[in-house]
N, C-alpha and C. Protein backbone atom coordinates (compact mmCIF):
# COMPACT_ATOMS: atom_id res chain seq x y z
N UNK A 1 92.21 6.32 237.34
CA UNK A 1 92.54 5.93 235.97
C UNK A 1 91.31 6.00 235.06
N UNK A 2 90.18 5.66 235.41
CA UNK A 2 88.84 5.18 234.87
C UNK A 2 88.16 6.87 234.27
N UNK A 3 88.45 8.20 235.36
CA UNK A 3 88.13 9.08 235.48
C UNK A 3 88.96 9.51 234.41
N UNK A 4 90.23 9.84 234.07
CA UNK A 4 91.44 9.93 233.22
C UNK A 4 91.14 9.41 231.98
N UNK A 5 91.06 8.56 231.96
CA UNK A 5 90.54 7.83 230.41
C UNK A 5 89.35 8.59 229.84
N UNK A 6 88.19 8.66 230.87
CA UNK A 6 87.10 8.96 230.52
C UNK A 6 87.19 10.12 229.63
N UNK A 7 88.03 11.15 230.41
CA UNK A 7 88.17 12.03 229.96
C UNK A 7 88.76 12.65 228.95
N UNK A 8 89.91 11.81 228.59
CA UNK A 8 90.87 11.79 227.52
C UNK A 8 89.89 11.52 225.96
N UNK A 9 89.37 10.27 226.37
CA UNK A 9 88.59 9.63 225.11
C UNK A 9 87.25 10.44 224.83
N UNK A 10 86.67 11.57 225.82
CA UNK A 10 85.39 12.32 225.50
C UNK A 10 85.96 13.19 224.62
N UNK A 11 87.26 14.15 225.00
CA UNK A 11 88.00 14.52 224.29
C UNK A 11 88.31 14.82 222.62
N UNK A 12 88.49 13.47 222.94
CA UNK A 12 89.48 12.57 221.30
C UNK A 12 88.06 12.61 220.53
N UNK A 13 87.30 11.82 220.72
CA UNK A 13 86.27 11.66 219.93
C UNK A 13 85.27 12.98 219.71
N UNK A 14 85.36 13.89 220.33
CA UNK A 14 84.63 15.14 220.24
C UNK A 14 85.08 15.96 219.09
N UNK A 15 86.54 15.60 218.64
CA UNK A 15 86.97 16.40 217.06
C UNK A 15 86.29 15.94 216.15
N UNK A 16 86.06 14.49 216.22
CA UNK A 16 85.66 13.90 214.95
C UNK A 16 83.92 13.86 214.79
N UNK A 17 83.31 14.15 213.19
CA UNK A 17 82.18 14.15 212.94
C UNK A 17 81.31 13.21 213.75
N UNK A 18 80.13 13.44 213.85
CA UNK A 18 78.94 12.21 214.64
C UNK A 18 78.88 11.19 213.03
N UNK A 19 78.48 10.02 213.75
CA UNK A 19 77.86 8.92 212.22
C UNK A 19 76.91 9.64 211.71
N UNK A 20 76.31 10.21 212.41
CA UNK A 20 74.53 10.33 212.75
C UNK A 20 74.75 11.53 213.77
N UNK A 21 73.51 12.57 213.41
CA UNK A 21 72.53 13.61 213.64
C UNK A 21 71.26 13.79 214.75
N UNK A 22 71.12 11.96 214.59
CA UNK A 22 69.79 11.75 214.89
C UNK A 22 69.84 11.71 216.33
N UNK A 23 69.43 12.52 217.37
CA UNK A 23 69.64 12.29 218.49
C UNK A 23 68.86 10.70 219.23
N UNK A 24 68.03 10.70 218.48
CA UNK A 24 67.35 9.23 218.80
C UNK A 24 68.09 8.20 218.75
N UNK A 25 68.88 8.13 217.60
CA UNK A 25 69.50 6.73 217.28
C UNK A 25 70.65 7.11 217.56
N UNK A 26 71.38 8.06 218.60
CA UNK A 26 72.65 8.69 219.17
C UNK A 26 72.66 7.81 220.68
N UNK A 27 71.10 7.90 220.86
CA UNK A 27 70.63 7.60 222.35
C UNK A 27 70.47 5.85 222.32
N UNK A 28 70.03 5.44 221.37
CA UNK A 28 70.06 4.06 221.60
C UNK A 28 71.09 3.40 221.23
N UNK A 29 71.92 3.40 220.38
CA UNK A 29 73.55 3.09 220.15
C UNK A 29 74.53 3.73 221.39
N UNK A 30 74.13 4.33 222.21
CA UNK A 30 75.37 5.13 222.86
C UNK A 30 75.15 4.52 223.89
N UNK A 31 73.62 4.27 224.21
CA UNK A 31 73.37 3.88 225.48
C UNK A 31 73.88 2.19 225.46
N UNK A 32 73.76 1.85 224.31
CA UNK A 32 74.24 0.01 224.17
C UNK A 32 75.72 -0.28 224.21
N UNK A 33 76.23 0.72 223.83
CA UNK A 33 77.77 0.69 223.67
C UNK A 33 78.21 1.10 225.28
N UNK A 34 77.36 2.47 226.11
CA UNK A 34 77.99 2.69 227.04
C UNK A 34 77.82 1.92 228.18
N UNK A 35 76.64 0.72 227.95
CA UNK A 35 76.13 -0.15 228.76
C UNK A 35 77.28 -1.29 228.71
N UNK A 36 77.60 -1.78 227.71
CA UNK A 36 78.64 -2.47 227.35
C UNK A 36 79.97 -2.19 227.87
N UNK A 37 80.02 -1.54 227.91
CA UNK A 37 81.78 -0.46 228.50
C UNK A 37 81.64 -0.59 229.88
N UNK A 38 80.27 -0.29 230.72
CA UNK A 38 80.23 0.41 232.45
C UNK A 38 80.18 -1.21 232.82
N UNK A 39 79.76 -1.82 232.25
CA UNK A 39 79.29 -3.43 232.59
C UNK A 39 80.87 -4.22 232.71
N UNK A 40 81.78 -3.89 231.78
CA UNK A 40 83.32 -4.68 231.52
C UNK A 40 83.43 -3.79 232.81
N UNK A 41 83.51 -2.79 233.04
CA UNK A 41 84.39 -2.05 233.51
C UNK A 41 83.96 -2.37 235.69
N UNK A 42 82.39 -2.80 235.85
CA UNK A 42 82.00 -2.99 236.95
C UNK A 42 82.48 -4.48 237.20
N UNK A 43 82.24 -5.52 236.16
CA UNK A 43 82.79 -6.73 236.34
C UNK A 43 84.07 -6.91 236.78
N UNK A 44 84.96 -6.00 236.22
CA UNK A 44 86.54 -6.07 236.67
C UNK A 44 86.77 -5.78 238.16
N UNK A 45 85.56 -5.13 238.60
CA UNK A 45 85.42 -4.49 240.00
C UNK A 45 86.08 -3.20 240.28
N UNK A 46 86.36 -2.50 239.15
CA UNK A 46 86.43 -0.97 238.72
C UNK A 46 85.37 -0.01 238.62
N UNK A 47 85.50 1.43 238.47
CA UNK A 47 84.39 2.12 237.83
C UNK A 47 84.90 3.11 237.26
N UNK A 48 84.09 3.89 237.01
CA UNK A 48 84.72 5.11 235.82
C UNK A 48 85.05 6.24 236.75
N UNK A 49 84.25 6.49 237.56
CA UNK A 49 84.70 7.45 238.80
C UNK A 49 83.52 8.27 238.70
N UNK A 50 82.55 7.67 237.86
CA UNK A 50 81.07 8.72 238.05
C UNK A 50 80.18 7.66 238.79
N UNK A 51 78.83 8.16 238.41
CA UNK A 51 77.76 7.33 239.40
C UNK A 51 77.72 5.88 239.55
N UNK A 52 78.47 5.15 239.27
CA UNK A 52 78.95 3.69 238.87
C UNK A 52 80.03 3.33 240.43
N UNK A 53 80.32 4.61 240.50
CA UNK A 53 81.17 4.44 241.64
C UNK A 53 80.57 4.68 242.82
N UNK A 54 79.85 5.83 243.17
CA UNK A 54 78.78 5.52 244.08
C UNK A 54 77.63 4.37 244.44
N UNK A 55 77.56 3.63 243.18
CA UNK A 55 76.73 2.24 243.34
C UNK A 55 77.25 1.44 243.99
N UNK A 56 78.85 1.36 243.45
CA UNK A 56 79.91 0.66 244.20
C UNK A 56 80.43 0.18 245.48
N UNK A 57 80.23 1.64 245.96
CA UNK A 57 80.06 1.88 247.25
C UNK A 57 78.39 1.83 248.01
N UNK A 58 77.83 1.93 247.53
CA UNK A 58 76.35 1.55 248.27
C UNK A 58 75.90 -0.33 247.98
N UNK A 59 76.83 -0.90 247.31
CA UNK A 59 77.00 -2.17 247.03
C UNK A 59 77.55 -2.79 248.29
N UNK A 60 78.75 -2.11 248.42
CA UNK A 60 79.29 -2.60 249.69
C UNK A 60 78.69 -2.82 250.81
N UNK A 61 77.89 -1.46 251.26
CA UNK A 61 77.36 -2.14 252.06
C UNK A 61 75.42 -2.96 252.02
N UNK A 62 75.12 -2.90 250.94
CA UNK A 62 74.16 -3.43 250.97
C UNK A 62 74.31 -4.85 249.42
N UNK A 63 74.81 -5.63 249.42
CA UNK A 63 75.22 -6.60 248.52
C UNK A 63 74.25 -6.76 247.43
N UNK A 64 72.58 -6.71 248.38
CA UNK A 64 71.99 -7.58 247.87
C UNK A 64 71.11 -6.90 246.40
N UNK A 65 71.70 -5.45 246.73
CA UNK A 65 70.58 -4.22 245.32
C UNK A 65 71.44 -4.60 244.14
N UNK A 66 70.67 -4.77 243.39
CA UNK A 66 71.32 -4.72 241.75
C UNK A 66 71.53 -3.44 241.76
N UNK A 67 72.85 -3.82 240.51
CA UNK A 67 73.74 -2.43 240.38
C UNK A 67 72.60 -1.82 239.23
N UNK A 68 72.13 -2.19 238.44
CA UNK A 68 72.05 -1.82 237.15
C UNK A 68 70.41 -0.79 237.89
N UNK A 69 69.21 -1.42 238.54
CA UNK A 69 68.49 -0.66 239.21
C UNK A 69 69.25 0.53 240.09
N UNK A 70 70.27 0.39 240.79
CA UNK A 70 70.84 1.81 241.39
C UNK A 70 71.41 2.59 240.59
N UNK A 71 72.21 2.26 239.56
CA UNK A 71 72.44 3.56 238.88
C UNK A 71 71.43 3.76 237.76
N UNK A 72 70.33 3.21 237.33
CA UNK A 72 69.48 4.07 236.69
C UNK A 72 68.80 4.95 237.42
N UNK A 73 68.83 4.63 239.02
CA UNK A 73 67.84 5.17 240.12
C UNK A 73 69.05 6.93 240.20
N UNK A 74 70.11 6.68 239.96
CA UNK A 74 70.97 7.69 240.53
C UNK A 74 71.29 8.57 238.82
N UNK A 75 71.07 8.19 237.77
CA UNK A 75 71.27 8.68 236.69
C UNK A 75 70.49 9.47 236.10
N UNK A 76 69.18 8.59 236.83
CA UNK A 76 67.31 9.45 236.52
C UNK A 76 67.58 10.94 237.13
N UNK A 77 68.05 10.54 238.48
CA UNK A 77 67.89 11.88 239.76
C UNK A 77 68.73 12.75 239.22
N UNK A 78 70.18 12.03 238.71
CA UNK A 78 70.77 13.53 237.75
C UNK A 78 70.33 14.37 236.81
N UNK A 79 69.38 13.65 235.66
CA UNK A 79 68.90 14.10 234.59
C UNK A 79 67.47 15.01 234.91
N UNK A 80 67.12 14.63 236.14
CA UNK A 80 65.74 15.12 236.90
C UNK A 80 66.59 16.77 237.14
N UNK A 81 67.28 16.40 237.81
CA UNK A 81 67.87 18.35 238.65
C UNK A 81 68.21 18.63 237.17
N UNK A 82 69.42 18.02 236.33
CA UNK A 82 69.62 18.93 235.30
C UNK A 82 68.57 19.57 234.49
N UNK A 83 67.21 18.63 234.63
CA UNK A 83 66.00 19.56 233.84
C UNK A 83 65.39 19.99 234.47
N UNK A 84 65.85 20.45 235.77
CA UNK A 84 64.67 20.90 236.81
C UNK A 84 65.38 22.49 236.61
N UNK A 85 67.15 22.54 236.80
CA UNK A 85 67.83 23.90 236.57
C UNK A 85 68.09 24.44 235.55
N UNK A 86 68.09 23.42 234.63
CA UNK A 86 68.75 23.98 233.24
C UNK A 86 67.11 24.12 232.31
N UNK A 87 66.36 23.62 232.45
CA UNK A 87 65.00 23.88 231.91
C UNK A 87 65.27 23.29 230.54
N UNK A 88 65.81 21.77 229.59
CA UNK A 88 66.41 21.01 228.94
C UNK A 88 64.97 20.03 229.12
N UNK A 89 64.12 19.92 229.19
CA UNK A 89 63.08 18.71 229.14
C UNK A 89 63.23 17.58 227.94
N UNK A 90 63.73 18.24 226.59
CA UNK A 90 63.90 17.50 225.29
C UNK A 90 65.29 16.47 225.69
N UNK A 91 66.15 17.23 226.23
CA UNK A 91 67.39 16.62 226.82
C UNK A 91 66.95 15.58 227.86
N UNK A 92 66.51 15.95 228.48
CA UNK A 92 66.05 15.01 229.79
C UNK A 92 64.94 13.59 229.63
N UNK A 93 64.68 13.48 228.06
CA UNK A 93 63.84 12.80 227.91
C UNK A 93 64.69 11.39 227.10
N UNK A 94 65.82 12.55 226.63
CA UNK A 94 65.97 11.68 225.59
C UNK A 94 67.18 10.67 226.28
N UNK A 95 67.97 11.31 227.78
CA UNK A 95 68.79 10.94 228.28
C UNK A 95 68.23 9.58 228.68
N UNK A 96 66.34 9.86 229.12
CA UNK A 96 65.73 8.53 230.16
C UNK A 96 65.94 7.12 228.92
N UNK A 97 66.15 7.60 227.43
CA UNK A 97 65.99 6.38 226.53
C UNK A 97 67.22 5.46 226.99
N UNK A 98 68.10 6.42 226.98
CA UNK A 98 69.46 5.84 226.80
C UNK A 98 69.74 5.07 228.87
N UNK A 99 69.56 5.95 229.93
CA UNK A 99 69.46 4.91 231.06
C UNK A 99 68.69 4.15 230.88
N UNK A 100 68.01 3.83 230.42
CA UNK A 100 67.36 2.72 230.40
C UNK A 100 67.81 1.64 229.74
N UNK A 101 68.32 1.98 228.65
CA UNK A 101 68.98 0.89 227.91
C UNK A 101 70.60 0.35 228.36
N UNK A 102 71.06 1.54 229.31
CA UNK A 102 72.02 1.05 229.66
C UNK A 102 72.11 0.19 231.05
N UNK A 103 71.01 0.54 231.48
CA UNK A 103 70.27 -0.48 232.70
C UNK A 103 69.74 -1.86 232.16
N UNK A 104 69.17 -1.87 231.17
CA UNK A 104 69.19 -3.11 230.48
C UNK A 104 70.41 -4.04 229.96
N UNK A 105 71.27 -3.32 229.29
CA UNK A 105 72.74 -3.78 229.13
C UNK A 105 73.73 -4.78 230.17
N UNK A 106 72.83 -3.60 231.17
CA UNK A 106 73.73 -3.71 233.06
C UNK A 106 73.09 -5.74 233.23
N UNK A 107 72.11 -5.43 233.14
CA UNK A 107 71.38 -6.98 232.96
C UNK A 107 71.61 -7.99 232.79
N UNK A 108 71.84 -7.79 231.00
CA UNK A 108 72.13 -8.96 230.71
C UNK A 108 73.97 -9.26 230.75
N UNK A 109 74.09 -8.95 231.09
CA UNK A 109 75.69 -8.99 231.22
C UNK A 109 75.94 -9.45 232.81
N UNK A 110 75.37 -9.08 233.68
CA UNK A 110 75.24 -9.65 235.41
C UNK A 110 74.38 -10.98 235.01
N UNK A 111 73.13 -10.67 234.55
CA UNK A 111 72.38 -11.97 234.86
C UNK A 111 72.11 -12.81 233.66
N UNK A 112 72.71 -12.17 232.58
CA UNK A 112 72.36 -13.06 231.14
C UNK A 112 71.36 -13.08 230.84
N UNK A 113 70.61 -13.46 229.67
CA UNK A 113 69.98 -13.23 229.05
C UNK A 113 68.96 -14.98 228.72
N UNK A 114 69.71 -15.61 229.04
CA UNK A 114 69.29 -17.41 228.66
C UNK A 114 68.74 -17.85 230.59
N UNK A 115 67.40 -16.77 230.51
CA UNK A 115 66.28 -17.46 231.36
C UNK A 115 65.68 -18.68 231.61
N UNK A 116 65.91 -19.20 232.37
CA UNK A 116 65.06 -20.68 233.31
C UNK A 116 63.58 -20.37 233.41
N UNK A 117 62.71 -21.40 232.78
CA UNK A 117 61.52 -21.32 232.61
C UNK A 117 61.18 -21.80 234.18
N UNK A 118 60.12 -21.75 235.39
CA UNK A 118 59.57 -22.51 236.36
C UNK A 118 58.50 -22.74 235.90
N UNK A 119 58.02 -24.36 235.92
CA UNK A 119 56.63 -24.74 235.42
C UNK A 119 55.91 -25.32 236.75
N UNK A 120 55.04 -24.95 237.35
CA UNK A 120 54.26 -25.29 238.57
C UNK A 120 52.82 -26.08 238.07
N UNK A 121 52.38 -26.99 238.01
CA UNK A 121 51.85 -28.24 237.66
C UNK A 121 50.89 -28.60 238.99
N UNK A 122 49.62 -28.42 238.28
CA UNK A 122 48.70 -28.81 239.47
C UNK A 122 47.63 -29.84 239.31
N UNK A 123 47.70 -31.16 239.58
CA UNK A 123 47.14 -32.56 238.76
C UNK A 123 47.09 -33.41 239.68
N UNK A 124 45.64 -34.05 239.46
CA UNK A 124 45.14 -35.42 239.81
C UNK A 124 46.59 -36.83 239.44
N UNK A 125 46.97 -36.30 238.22
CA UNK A 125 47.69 -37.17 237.63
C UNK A 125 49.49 -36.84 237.41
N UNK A 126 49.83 -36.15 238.49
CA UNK A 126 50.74 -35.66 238.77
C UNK A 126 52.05 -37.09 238.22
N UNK A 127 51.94 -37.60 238.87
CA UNK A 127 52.84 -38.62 238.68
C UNK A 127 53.15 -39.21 237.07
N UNK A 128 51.96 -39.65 236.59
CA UNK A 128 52.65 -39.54 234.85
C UNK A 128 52.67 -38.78 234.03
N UNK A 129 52.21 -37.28 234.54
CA UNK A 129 52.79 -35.60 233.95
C UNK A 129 54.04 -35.87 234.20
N UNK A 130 54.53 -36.27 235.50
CA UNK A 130 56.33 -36.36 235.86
C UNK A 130 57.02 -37.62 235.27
N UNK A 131 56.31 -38.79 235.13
CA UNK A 131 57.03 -39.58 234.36
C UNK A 131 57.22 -39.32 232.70
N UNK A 132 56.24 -38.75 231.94
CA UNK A 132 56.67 -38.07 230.62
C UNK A 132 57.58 -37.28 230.89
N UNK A 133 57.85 -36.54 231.44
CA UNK A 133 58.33 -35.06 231.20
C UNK A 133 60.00 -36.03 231.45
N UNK A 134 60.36 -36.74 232.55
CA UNK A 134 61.12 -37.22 232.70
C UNK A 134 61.69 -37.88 231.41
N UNK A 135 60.75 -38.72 230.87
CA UNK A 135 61.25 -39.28 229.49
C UNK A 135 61.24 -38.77 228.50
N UNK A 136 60.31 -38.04 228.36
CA UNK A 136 60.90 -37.04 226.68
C UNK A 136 61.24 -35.64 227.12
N UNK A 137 61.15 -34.80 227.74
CA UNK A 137 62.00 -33.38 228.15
C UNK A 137 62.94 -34.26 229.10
N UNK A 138 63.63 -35.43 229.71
CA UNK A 138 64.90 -35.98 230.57
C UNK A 138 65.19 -34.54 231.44
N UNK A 139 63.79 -34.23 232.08
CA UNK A 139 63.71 -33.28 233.08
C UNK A 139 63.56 -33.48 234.34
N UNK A 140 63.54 -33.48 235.35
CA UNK A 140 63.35 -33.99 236.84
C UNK A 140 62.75 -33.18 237.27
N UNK A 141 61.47 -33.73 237.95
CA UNK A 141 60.44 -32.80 238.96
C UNK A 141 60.06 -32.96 240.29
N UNK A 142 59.93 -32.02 241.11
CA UNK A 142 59.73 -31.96 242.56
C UNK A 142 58.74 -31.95 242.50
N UNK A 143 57.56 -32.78 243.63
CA UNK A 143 56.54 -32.66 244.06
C UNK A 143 56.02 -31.81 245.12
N UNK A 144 55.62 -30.79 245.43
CA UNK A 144 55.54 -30.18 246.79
C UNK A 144 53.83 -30.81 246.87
N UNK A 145 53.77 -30.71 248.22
CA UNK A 145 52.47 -30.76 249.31
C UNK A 145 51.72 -29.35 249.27
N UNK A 146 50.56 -29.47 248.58
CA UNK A 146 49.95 -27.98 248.54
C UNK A 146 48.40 -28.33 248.89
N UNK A 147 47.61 -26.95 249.43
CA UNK A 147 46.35 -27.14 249.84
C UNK A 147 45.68 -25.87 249.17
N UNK A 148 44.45 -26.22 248.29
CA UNK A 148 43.57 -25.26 247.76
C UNK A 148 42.74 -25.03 248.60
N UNK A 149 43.00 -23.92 248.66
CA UNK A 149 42.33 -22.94 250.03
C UNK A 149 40.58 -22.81 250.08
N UNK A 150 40.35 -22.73 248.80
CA UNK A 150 38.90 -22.37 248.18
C UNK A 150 37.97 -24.04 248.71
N UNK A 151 38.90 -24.65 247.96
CA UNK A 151 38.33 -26.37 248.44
C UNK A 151 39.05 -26.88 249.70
N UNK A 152 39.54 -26.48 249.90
CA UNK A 152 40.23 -27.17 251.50
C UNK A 152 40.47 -28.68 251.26
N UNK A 153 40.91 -28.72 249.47
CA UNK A 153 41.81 -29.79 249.17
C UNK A 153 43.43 -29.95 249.21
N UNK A 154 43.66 -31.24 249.97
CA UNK A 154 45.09 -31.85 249.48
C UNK A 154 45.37 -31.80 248.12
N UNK A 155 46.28 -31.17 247.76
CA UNK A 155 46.72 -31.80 246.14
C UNK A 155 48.52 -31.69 246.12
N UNK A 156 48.47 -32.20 245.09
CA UNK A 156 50.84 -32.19 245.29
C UNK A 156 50.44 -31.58 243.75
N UNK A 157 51.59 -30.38 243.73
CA UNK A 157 52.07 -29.74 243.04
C UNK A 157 53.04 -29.77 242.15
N UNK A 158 53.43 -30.12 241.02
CA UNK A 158 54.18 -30.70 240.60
C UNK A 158 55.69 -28.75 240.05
N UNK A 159 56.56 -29.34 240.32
CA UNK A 159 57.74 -28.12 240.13
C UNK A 159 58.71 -28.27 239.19
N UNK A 160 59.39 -27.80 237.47
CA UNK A 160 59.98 -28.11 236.91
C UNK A 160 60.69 -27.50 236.57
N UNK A 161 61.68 -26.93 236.61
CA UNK A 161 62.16 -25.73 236.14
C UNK A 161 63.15 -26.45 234.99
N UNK A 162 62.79 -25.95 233.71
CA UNK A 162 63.33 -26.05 231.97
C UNK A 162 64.01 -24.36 231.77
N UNK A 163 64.59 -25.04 230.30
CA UNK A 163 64.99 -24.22 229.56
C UNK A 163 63.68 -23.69 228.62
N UNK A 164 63.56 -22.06 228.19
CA UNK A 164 62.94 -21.97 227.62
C UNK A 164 62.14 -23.02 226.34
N UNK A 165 62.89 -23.42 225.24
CA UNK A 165 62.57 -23.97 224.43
C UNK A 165 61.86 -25.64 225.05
N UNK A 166 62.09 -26.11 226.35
CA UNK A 166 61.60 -27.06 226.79
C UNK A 166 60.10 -27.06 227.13
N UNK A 167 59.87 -25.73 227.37
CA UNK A 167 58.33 -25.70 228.16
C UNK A 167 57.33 -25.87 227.23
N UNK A 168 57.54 -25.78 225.93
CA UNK A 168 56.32 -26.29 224.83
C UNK A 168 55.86 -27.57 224.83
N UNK A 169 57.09 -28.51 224.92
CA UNK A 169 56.75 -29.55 225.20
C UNK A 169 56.48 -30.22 226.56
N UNK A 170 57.13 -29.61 227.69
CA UNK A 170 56.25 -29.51 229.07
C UNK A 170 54.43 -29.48 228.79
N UNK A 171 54.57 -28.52 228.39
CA UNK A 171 53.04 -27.84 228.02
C UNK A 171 52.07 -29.32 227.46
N UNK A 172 52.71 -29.64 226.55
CA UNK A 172 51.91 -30.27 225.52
C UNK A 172 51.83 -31.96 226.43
N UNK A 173 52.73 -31.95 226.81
CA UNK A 173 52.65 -33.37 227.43
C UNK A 173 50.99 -33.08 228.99
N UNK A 174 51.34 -32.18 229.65
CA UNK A 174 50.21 -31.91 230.88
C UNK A 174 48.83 -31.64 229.73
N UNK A 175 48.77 -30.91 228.50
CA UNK A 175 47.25 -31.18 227.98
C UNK A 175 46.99 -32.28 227.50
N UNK A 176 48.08 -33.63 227.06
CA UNK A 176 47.49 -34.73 226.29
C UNK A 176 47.29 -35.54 227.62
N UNK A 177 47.84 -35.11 228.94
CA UNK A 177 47.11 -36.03 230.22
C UNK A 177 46.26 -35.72 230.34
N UNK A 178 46.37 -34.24 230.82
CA UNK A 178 45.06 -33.80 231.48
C UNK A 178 45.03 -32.57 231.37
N UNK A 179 43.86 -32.24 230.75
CA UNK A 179 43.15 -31.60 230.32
C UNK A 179 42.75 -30.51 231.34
N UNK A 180 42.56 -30.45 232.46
CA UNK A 180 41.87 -29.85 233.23
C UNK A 180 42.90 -29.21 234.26
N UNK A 181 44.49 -29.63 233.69
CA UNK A 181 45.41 -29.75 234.80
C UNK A 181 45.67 -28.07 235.09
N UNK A 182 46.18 -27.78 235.96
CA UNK A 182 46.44 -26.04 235.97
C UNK A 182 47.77 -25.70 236.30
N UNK A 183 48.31 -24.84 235.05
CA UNK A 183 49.96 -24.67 234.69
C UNK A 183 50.51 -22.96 235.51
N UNK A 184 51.52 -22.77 236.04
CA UNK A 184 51.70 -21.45 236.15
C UNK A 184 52.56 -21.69 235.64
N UNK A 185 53.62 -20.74 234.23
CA UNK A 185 54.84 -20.69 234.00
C UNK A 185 55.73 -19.72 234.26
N UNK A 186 56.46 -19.56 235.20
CA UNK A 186 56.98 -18.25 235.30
C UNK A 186 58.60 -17.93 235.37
N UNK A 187 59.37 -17.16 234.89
CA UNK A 187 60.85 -17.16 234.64
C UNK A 187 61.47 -17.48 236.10
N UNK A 188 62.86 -18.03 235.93
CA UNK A 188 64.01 -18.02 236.95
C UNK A 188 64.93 -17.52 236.59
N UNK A 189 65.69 -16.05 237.20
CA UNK A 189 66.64 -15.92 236.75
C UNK A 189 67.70 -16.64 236.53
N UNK A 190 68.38 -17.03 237.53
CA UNK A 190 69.17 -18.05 238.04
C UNK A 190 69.02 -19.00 238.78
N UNK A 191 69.36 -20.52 237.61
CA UNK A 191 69.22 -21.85 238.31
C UNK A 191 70.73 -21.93 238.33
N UNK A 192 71.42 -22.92 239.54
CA UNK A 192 72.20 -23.71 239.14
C UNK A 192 72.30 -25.29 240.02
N UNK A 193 73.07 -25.78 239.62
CA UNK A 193 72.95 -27.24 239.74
C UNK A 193 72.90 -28.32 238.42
N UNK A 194 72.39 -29.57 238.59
CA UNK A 194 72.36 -30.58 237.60
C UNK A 194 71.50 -30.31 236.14
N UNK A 195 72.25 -30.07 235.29
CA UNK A 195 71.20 -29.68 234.32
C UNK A 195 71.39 -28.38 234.13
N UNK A 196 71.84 -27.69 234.73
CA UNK A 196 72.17 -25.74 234.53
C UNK A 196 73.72 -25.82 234.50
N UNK A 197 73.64 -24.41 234.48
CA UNK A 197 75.23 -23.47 234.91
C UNK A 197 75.63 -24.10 236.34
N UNK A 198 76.89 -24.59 236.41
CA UNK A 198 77.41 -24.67 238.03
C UNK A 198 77.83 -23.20 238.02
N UNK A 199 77.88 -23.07 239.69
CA UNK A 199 78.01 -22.07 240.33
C UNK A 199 79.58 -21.72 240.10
């Protein structure tokens, strides 16, 4: 059906004028719209019957590859032979704008776009870094047991994982303790539990 449609609607729309000329801005609108379309259409647990469907099937048996990395990996390799036989390099360049953006599309639509900050907290004064944060970000933090290798010190690590807009004030609360404290902040795709998305 997916293959049928495809084909019908390349069709239909091929009588009618382009908006636009511009192959650039052909490539980044087409690729957002077609990212949008392959994304409804993989969620339903369908495909169009092109390389979307071979992901499909290499999904099966391996669960754990993102779709949106395999078919840019399998869309590249098409656009690679077509400019390797057809000798199209301008074509082949302009195709990589548009997988890409439709690999990006693939993204945020699987994994969304509203990223979990992880704040890793390394302090003498661990405990009322975690009691602020508790009372004005009403955030909850894990302590892990960690050893600095360099000093062959004990220290506890403090673990927070916020919403973006929370970590400023994470931030600001560990410099008005301490000063000297040492922050890594780094994204989570997916949290869930108390305080997030349930599963």
């Amino acid at each position: 059906m997916g293959t049928l449609l495809l084909s019908i609607f390349l069709n239909f729309f091929d009588r009618f004028k382009p908006i636009t000329d511009d192959r650039f801005l052909g490539c980044i609108y087409g690729g957002v719209i077609a990212g949008i379309g392959t994304a409804i259409i993989l969620k339903a647990g369908a495909s169009t019957g092109g390389t979307d469907l071979l992901t499909q099937i290499i999904k099966a048996f391996n669960p754990n590859i993102r779709i949106s990395n395999l078919l840019v990996i399998l869309d590249t390799i098409i656009v690679a032979l077509n400019v390797l036989f057809f000798k199209e390099l301008e074509v082949g360049l302009y195709s990589a704008i548009t997988i890409f953006i439709v690999g990006k599309m693939l993204d945020i639509f699987f994994e969304g776009i509203d990223f979990a900050k992880i704040v890793y907290i390394v302090s003498l004064k661990y405990e009322e870094i975690a009691k602020e944060i508790g009372n004005k970000v009403r955030r909850g933090s894990t302590s892990l047991n960690g050893r600095g290798m360099y000093k062959k010190e004990e220290k506890n690590v403090l673990m927070c994982v916020a919403s973006r807009n929370e970590v400023r004030e994470i931030r600001k609360i560990v410099r008005e303790i301490d000063k000297n404290a040492f922050v890594v902040i780094t994204n989570a795709r997916e949290v869930f539990g108390e305080g997030f998305k349930k599963e």
